[in-house]
Protein backbone atom coordinates (compact mmCIF):
# COMPACT_ATOMS: atom_id res chain seq x y z
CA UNK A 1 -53.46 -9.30 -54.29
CA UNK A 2 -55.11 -12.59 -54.96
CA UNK A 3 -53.04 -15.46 -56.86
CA UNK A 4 -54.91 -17.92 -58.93
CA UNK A 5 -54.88 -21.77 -57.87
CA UNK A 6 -54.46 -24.54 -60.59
CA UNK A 7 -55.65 -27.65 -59.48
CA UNK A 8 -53.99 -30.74 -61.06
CA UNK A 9 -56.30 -33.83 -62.04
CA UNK A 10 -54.64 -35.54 -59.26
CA UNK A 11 -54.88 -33.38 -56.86
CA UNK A 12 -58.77 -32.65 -57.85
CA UNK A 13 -59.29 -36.74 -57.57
CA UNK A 14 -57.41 -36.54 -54.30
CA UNK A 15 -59.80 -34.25 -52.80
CA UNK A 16 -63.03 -35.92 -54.32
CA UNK A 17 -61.87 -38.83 -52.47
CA UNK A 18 -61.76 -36.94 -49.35
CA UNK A 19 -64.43 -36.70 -46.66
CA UNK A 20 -66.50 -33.74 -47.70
CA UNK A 21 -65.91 -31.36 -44.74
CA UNK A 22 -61.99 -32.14 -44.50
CA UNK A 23 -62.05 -31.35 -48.74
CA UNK A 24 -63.76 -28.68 -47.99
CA UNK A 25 -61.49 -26.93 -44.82
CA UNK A 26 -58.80 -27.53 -47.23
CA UNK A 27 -60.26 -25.59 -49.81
CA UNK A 28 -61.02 -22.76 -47.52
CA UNK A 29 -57.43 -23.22 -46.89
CA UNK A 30 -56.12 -23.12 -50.27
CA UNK A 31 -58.66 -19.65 -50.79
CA UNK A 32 -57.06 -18.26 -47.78
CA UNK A 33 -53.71 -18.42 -48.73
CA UNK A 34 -54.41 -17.44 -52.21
CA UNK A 35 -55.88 -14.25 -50.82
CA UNK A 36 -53.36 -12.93 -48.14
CA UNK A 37 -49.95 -10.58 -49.34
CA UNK A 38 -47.71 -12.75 -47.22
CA UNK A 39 -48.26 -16.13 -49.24
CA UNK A 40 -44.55 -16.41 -49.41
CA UNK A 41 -44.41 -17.02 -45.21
CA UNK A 42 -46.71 -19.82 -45.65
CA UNK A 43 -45.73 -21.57 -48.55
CA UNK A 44 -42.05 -22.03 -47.27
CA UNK A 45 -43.38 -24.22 -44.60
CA UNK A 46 -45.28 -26.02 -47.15
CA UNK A 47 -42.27 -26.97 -49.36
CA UNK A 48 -40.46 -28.33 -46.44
């Protein structure tokens, strides 16, 4: 199951600001966890 990601036009200014390869890994990041059935594990430790 794959979950779509909405980007706000904060966070998409956050990330332009970032260095390229750390925007990047957390993009890859972001694609990950949009992909895997066990989203919920990870995004409890995110909320914390």
């Amino acid at each position: 199951m794959k979950f779509e990601i909405d980007f706000t036009p904060q966070a998409e200014d956050d990330l332009i600001r970032l260095d390229k390869t750390i925007a990047q890994n957390i993009l890859n990041k972001i694609d990950w966890l949009s992909h895997t059935e066990h989203y919920y594990v990870y995004n409890t430790s995110l909320l914390n």
